[in-house]
N, C-alpha and C. Protein backbone atom coordinates (compact mmCIF):
# COMPACT_ATOMS: atom_id res chain seq x y z
N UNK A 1 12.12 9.26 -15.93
CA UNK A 1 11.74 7.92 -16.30
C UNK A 1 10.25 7.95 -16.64
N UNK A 2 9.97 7.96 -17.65
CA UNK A 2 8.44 7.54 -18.34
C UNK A 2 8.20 6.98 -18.77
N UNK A 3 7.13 6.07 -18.01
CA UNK A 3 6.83 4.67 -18.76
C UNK A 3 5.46 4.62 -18.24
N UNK A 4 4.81 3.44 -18.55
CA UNK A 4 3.13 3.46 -18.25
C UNK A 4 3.11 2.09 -17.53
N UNK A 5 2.30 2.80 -16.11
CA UNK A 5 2.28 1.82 -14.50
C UNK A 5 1.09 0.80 -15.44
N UNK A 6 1.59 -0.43 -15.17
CA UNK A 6 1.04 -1.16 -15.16
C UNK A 6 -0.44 -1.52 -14.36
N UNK A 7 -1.23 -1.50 -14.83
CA UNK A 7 -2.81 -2.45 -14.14
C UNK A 7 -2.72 -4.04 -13.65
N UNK A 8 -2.70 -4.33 -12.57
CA UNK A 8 -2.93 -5.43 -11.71
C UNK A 8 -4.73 -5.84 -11.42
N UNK A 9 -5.07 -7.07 -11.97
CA UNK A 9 -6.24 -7.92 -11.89
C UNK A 9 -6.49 -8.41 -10.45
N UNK A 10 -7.45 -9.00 -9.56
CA UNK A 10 -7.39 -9.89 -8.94
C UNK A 10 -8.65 -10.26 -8.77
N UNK A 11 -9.02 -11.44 -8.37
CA UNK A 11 -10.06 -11.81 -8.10
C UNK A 11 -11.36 -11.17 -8.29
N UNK A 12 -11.13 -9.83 -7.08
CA UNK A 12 -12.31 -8.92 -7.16
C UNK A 12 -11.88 -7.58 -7.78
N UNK A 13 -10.34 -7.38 -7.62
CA UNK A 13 -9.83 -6.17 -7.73
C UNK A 13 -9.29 -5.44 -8.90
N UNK A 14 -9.67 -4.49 -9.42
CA UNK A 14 -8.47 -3.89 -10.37
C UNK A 14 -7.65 -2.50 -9.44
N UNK A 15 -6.21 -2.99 -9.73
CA UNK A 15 -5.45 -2.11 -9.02
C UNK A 15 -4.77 -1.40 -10.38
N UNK A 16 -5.24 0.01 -10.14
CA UNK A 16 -4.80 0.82 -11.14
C UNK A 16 -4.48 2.02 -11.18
N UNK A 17 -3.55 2.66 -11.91
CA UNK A 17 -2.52 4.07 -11.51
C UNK A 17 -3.15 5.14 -10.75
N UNK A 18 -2.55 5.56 -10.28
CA UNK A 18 -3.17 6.76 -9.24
C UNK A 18 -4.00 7.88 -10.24
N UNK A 19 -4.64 8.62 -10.56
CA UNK A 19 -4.70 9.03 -11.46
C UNK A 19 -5.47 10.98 -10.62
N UNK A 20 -5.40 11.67 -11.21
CA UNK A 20 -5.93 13.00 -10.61
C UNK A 20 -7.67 12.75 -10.27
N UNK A 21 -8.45 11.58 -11.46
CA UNK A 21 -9.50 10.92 -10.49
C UNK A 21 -9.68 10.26 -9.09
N UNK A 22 -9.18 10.45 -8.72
CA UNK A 22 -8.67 9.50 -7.28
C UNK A 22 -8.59 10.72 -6.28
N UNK A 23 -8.29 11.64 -6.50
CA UNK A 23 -9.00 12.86 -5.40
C UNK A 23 -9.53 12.46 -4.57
N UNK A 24 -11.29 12.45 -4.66
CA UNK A 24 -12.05 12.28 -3.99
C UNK A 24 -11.75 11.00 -2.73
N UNK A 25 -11.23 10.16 -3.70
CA UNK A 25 -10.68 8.52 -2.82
C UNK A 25 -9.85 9.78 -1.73
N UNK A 26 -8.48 9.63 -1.99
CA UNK A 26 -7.31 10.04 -1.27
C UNK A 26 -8.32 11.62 -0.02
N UNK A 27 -8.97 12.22 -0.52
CA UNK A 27 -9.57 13.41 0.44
C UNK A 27 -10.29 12.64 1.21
N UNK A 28 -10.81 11.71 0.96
CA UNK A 28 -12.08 10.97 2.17
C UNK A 28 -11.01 10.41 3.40
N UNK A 29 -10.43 10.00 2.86
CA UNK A 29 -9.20 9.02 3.57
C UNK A 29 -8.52 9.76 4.27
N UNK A 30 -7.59 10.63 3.79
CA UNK A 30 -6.69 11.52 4.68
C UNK A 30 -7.50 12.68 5.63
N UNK A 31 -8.66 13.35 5.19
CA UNK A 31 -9.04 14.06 6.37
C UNK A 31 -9.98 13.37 7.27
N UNK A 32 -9.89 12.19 7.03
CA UNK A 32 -10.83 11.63 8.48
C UNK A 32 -9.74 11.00 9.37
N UNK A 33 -9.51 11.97 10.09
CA UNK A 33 -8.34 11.73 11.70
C UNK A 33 -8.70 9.60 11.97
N UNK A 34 -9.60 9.13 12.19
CA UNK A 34 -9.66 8.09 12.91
C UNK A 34 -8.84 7.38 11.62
N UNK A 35 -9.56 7.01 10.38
CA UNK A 35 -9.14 6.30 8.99
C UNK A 35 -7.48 6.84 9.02
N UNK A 36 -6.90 7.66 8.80
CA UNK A 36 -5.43 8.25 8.96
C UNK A 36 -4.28 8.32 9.43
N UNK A 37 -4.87 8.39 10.53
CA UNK A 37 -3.70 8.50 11.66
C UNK A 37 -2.70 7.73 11.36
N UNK A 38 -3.00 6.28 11.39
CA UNK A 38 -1.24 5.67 11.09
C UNK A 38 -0.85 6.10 9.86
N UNK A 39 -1.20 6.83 9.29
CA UNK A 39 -0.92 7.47 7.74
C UNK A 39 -0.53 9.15 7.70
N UNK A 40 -0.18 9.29 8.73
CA UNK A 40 0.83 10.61 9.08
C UNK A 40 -1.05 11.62 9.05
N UNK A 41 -2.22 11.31 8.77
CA UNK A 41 -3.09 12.06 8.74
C UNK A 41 -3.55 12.62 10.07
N UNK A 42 -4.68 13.66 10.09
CA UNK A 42 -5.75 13.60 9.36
C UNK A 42 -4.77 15.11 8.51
N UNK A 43 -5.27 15.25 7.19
CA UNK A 43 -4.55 16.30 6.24
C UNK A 43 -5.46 16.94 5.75
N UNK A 44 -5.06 18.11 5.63
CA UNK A 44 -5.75 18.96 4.83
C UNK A 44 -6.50 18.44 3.75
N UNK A 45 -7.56 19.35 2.74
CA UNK A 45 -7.71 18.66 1.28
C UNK A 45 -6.66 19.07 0.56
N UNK A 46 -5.68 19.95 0.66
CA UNK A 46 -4.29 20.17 0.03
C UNK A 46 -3.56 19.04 0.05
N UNK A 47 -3.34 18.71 1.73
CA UNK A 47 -2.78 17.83 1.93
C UNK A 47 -2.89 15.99 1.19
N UNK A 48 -4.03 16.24 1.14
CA UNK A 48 -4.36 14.68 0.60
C UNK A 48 -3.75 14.75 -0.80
N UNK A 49 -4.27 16.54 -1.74
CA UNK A 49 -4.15 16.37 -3.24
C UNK A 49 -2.35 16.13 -3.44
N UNK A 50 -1.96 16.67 -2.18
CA UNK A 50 0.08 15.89 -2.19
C UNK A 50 0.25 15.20 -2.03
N UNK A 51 -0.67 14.57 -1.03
CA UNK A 51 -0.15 13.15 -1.09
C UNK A 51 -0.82 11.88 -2.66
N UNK A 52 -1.57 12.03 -3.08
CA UNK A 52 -2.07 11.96 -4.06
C UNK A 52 -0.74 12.04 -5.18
N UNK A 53 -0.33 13.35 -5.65
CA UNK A 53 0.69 13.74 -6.36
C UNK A 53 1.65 13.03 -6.13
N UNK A 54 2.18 12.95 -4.93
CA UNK A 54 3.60 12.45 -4.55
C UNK A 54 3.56 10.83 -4.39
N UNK A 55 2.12 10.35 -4.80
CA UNK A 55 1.91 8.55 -5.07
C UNK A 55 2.20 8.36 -6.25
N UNK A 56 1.80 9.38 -7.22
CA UNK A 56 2.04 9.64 -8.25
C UNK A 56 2.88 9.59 -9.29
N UNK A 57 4.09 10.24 -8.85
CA UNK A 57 5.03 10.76 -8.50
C UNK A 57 6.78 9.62 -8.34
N UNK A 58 5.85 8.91 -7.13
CA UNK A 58 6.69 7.94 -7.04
C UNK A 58 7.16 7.12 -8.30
N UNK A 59 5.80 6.76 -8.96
CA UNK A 59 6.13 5.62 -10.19
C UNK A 59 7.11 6.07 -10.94
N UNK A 60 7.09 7.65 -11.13
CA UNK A 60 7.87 7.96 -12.54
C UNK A 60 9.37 8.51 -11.83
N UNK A 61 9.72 8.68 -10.56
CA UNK A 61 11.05 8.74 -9.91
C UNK A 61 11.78 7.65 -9.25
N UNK A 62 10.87 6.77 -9.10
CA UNK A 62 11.51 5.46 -8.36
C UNK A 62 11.16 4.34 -9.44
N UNK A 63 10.41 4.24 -10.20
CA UNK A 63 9.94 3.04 -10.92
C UNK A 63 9.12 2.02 -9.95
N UNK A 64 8.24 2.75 -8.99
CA UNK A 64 7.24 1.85 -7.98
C UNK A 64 6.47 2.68 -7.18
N UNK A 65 5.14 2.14 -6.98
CA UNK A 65 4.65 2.99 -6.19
C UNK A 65 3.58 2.78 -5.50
N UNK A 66 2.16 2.64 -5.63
CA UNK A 66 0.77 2.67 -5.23
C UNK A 66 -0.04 2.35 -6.71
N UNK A 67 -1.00 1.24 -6.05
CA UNK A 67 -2.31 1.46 -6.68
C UNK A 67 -3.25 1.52 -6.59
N UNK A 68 -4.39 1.77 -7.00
CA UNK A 68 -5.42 2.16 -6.40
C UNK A 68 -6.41 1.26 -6.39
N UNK A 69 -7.22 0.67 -5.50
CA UNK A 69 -7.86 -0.59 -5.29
C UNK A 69 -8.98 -0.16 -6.05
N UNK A 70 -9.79 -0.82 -7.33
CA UNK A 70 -11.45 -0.84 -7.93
C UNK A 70 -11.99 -1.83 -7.57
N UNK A 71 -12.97 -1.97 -6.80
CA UNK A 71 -13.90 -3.25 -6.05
C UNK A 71 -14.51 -3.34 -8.06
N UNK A 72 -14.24 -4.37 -8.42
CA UNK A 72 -15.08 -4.64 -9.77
C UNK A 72 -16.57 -4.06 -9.54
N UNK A 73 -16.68 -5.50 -8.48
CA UNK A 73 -18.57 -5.51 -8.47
C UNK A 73 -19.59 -4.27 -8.29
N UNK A 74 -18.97 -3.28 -7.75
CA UNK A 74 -19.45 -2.00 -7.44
C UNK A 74 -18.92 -1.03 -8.51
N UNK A 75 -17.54 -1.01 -8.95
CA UNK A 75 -16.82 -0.16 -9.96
C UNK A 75 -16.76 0.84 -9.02
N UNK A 76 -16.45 0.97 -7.63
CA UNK A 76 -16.07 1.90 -6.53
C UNK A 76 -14.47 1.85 -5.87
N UNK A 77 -13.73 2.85 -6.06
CA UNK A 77 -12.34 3.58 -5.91
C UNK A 77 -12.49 2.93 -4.24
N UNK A 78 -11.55 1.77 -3.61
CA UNK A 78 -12.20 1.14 -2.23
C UNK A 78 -10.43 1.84 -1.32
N UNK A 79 -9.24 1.82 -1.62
CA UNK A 79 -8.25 2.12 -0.89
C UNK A 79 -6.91 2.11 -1.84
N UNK A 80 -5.59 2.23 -1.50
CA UNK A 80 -4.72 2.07 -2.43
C UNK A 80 -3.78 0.79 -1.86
N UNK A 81 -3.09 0.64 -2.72
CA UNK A 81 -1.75 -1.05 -2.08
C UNK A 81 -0.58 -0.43 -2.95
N UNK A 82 0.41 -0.65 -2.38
CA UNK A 82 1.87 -1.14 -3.47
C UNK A 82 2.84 -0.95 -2.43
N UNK A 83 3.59 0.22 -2.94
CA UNK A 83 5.39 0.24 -2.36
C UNK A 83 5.48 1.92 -2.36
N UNK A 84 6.02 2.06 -1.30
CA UNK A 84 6.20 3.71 -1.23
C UNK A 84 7.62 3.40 -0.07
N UNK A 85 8.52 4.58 -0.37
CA UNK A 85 9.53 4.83 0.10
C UNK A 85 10.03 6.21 -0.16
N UNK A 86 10.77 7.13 1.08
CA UNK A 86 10.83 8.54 1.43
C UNK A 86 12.41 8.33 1.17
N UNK A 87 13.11 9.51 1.01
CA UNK A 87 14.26 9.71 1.26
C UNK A 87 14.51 9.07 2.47
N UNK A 88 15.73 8.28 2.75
CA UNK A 88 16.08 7.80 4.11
C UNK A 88 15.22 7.13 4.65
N UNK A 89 13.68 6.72 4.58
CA UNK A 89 13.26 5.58 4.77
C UNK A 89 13.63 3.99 4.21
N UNK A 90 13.10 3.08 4.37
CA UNK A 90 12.80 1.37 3.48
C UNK A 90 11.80 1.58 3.40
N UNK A 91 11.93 0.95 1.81
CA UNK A 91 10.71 0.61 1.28
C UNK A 91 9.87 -0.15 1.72
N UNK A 92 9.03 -0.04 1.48
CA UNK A 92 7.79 -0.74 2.41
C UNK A 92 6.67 -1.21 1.34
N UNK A 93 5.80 -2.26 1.84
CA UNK A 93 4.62 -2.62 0.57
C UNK A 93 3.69 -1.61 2.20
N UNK A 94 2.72 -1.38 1.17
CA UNK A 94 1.37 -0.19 2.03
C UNK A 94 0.28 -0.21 1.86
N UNK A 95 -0.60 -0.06 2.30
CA UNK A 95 -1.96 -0.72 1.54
C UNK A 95 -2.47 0.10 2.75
N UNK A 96 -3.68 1.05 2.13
CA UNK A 96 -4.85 1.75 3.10
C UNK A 96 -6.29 1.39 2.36
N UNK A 97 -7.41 1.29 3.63
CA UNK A 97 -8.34 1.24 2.65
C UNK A 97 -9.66 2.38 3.58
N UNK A 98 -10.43 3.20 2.76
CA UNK A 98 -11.16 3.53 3.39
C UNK A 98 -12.67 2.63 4.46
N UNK A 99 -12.70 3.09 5.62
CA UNK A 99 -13.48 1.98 6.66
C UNK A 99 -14.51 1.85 6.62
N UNK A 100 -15.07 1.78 5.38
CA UNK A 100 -16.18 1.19 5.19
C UNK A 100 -16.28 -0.47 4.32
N UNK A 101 -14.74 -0.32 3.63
CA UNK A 101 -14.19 -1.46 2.94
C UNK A 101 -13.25 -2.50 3.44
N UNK A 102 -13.44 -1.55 4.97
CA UNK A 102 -11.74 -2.78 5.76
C UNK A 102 -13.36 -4.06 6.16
N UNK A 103 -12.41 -5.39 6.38
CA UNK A 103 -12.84 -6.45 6.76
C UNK A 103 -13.55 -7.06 5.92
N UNK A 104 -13.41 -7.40 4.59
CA UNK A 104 -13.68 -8.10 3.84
C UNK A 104 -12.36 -8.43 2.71
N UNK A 105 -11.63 -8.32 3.40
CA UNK A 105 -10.22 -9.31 2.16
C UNK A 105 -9.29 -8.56 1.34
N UNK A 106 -10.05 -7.29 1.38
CA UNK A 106 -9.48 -6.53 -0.17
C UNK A 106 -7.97 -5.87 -0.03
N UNK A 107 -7.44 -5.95 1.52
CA UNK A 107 -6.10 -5.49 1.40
C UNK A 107 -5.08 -6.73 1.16
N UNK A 108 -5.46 -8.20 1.88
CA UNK A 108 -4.72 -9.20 1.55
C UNK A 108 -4.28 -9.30 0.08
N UNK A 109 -5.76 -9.15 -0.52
CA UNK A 109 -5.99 -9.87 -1.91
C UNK A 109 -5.10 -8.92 -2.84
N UNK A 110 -5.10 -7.74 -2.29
CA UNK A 110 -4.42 -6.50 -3.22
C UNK A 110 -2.78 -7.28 -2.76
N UNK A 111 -2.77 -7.28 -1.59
CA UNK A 111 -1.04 -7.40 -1.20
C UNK A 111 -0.70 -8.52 -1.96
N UNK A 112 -1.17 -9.12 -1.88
CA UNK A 112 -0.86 -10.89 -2.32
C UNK A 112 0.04 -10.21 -3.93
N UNK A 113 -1.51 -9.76 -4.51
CA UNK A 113 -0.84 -9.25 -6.19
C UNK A 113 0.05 -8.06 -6.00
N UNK A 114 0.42 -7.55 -5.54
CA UNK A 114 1.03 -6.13 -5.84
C UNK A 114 2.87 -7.16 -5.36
N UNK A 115 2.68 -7.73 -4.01
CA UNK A 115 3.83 -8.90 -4.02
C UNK A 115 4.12 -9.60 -4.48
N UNK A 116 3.34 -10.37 -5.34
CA UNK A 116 4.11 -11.17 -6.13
C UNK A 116 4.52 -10.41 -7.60
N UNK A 117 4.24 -9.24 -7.87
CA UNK A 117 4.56 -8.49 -8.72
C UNK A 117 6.12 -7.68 -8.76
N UNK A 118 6.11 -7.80 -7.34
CA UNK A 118 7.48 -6.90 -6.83
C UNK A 118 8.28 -8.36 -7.24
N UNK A 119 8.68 -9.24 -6.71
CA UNK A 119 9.32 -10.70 -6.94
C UNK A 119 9.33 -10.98 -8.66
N UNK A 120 8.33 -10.79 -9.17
CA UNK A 120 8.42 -11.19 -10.83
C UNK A 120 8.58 -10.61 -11.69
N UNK A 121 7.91 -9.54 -11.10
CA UNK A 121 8.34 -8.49 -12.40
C UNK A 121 9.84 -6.97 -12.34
N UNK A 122 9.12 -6.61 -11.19
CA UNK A 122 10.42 -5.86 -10.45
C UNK A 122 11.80 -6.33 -10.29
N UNK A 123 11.66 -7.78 -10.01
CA UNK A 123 12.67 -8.76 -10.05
C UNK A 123 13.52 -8.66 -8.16
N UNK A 124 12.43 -7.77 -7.14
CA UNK A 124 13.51 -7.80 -6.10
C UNK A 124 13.73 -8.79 -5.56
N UNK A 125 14.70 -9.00 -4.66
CA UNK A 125 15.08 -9.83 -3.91
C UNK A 125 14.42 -10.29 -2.25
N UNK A 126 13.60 -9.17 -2.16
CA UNK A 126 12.87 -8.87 -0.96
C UNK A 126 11.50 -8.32 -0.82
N UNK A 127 10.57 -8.49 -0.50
CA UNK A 127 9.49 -7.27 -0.38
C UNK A 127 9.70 -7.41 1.63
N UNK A 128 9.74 -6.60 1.62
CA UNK A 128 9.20 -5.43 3.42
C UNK A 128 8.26 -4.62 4.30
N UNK A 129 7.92 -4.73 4.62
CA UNK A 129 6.89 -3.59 5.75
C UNK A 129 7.02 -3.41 7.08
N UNK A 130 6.76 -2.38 7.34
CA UNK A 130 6.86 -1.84 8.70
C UNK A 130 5.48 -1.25 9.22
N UNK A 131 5.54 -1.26 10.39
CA UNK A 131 3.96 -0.08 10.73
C UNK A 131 3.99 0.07 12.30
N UNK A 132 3.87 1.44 12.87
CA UNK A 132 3.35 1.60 14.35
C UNK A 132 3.11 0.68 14.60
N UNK A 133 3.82 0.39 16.00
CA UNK A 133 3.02 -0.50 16.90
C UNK A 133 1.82 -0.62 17.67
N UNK A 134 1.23 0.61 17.33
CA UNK A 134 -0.19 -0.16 17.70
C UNK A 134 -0.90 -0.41 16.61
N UNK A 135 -0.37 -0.40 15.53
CA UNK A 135 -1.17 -0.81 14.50
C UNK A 135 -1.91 -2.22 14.41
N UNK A 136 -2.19 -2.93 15.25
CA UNK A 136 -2.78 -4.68 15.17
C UNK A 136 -3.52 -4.80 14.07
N UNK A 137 -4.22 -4.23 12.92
CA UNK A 137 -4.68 -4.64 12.34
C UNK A 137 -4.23 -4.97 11.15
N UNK A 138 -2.72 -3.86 10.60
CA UNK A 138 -1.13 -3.98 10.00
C UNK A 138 -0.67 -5.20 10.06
N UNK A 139 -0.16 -5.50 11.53
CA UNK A 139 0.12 -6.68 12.16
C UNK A 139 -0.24 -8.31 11.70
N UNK A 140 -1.78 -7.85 11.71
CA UNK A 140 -2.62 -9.14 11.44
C UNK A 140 -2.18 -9.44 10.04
N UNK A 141 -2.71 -8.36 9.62
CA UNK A 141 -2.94 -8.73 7.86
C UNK A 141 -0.93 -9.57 7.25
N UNK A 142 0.13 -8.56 8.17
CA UNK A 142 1.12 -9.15 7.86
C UNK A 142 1.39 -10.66 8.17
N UNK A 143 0.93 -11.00 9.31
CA UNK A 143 0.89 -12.51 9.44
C UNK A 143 0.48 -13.54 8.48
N UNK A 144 -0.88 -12.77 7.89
CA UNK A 144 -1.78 -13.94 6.94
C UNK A 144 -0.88 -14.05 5.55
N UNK A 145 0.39 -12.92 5.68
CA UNK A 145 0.82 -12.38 4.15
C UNK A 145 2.01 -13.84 4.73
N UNK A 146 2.12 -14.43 5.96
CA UNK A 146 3.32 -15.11 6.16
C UNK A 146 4.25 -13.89 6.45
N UNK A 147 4.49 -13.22 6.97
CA UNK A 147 5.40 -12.10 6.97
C UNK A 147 6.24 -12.51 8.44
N UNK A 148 7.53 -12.46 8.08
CA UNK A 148 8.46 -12.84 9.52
C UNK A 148 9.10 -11.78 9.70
N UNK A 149 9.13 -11.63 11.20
CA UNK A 149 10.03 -10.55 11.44
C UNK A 149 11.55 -10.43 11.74
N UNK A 150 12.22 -9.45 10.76
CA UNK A 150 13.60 -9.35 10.92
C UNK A 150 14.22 -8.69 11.47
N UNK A 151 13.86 -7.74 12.24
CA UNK A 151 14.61 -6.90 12.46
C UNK A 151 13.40 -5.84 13.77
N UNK A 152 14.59 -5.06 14.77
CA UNK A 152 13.72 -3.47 14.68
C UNK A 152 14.65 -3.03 14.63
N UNK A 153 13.92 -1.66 14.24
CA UNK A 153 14.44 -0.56 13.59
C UNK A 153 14.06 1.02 13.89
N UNK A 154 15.05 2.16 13.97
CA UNK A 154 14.79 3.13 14.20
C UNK A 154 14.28 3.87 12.96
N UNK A 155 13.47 4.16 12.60
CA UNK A 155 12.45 5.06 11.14
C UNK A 155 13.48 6.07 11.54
N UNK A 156 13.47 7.20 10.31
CA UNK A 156 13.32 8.37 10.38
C UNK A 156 13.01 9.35 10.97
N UNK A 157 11.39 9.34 11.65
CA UNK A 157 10.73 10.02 12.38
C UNK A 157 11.29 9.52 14.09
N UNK A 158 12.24 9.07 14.30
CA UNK A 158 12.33 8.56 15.93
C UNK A 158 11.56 7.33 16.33
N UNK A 159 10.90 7.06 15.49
CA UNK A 159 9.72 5.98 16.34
C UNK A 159 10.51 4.44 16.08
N UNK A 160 10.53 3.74 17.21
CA UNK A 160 11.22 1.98 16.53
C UNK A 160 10.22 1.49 16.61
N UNK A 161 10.25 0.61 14.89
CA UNK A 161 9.51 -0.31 14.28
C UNK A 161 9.94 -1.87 14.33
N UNK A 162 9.10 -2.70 14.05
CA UNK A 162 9.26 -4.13 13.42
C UNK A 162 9.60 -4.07 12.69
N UNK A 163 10.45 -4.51 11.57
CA UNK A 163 10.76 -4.85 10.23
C UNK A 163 9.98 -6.15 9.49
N UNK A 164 9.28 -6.62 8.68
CA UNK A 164 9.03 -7.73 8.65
C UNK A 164 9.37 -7.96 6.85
N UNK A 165 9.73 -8.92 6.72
CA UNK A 165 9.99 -9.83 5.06
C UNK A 165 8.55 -10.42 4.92
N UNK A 166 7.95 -10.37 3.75
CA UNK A 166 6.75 -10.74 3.26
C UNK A 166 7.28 -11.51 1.81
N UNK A 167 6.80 -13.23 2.47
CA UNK A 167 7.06 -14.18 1.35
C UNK A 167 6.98 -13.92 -0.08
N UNK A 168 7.16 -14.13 -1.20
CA UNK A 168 6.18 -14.72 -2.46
C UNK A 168 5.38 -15.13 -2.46
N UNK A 169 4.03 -14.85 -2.26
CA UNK A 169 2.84 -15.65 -2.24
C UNK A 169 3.09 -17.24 -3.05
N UNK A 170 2.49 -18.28 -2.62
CA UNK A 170 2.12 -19.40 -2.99
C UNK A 170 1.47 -19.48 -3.86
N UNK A 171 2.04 -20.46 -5.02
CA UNK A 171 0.80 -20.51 -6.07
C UNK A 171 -0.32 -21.47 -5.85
N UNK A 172 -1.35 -21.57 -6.03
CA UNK A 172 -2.61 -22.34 -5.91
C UNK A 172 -2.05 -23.50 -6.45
N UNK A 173 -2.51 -24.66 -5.64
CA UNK A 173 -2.36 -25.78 -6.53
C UNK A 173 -3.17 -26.37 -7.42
N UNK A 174 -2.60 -26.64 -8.80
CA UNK A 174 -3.17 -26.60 -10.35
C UNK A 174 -4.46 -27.77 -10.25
């Protein structure tokens, strides 16, 4: 399947295809153990350039995948957002950002667009996420998304998760 991933706007953000520039992003991120961990890290620099590939990857085998967060105002590579799903996992919306960029908005603002993208353009019937439970800061951000929980669930890896449904964002009123 080859086709060309679409670029997502937002406010502050351009979310845009993973691209072999994005290295550097994805290596900062995955080998720093603290930033990682709920992200199966800390990884090699091999490791990151696969996981990198296999974000990649996704778009043109599944038709969905990751994008990569551009803070405009800086024109700085800040974390990635979208939809990633493993053999025998659910799909999930995902969003990492490196910690120097968490706590200022930019994963909501990414989720908000990358979800209402899955609903309009993708056409699903659902968007989803899951995350470790000690993840609270996952947690949080899913609340503000309105995200209810449906379910737990046994992952793949042994570990039971939350399941949660993440609305259609609201449109602003005109």
């Amino acid at each position: 399947m080859a086709f060309d991933i679409p670029t997502l706007h937002t406010e502050r953000l351009d979310l845009l295809p993973p691209t072999a520039d994005c290295a550097d992003l994805y290596r900062t991120f995955y080998t720093d153990a603290d930033a990682s961990s709920a992200y199966g890290g800390p990884l090699s620099v091999v490791g990151s350039w696969t996981r990198l590939a296999s974000d990649l990857g996704s778009w043109h085998l599944q038709g969905f995948g990751v994008w990569v967060m551009r803070d405009r105002e800086r024109g700085e590579l800040v974390g990635v957002c979208g939809f990633w799903q493993a053999p025998g996992w659910r799909r999930e919306l995902t969003w990492w950002l490196l910690p120097r960029y968490r706590s200022r908005g930019f994963a909501q603002e990414a989720s908000e667009a990358v979800v209402e993208h899955a609903y309009a353009v993708f056409g699903w019937p659902s968007v989803e996420t899951y995350m470790v439970d000690t993840n609270d800061l996952a947690r949080a951000l899913v609340r503000r998304l309105g995200g209810e929980q449906i379910e737990r669930f046994v992952a793949p890896d042994g570990a039971e998760r939350d399941l949660f449904r993440i609305p259609r964002p609201a449109k602003p009123a005109a």
